[in-house]
Protein backbone atom coordinates (compact mmCIF):
# COMPACT_ATOMS: atom_id res chain seq x y z
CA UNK A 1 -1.87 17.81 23.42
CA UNK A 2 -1.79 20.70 25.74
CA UNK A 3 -4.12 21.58 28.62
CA UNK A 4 -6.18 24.42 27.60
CA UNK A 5 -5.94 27.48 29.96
CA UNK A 6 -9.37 28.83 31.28
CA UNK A 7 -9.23 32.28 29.53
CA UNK A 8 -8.37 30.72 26.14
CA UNK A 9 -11.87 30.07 24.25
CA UNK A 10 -10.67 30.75 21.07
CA UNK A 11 -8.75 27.53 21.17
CA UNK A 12 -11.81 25.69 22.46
CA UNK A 13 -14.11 26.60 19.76
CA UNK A 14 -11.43 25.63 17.05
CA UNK A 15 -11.61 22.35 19.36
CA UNK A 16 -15.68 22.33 18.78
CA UNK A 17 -15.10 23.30 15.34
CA UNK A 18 -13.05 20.45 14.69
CA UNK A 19 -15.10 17.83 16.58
CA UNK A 20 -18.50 19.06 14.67
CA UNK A 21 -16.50 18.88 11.25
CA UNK A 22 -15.35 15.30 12.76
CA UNK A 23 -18.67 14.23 13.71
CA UNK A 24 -20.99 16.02 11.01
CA UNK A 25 -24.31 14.08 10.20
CA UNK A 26 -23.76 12.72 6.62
CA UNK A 27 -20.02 11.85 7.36
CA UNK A 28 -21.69 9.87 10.24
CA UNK A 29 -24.02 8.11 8.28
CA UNK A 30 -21.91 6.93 5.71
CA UNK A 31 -19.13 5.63 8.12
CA UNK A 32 -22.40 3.55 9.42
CA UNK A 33 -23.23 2.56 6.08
CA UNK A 34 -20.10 1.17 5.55
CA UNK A 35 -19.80 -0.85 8.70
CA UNK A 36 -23.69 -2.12 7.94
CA UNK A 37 -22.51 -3.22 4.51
CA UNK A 38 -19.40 -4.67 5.66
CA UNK A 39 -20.67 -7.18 8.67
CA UNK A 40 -23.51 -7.86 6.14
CA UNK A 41 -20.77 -9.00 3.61
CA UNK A 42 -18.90 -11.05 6.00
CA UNK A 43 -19.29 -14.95 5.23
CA UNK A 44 -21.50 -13.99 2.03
CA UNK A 45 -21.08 -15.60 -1.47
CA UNK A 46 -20.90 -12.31 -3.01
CA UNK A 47 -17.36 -11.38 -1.35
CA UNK A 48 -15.89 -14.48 -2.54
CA UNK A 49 -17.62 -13.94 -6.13
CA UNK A 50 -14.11 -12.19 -7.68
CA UNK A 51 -11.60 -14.82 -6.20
CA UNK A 52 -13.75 -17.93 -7.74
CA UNK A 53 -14.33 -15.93 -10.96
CA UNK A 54 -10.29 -15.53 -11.26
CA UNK A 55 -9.66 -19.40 -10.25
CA UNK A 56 -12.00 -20.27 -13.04
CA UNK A 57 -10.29 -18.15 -15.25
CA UNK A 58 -7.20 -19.80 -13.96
CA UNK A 59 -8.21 -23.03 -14.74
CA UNK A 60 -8.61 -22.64 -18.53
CA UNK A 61 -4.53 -22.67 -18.83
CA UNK A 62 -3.63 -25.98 -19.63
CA UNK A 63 -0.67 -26.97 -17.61
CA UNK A 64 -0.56 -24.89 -14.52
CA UNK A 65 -4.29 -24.01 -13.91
CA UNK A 66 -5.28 -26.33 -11.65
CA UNK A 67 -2.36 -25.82 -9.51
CA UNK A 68 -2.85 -21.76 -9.16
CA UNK A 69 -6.73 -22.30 -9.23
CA UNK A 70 -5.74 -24.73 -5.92
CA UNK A 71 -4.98 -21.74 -3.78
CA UNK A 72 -7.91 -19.70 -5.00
CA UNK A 73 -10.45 -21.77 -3.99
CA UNK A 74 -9.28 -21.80 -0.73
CA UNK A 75 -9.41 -18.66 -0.31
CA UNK A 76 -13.00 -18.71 -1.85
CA UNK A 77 -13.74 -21.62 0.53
CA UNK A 78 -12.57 -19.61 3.89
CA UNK A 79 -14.61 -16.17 2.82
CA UNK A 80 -17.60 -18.52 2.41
């Protein structure tokens, strides 16, 4: 990026226009919201919820269940 020169503040507002756009209120809250929800998710049954529903899904074929379920659970294991 380019140094701004001192007479040039129509480049700096578009700067301060930008930033404000950037860092507007709601778009700042939600970006919070998000990070909130995810670290409260972390190590939570409800994250590994989908990967055990799909191994038990998995295990209801005959031959090869068991052996694909195998890796799900693991999975579902290290999320818990």
């Amino acid at each position: 990026m380019r140094p701004m020169a001192a007479g040039n503040s129509s480049s700096r507002a578009g700067v301060l226009s930008r930033m404000n756009q950037i860092l507007h209120p709601r778009r700042l809250r939600g970006a919070v919201l998000v990070l909130v929800m995810a670290a409260g998710l972390s190590g939570c049954g409800a994250a590994a919820f989908p990967v055990r529903t799909t191994s038990a899904a998995v295990k209801i074929v005959p031959v090869a269940g068991d052996v694909v379920a195998a890796p799900l659970d693991w999975t579902a294991n290290t999320i818990d």
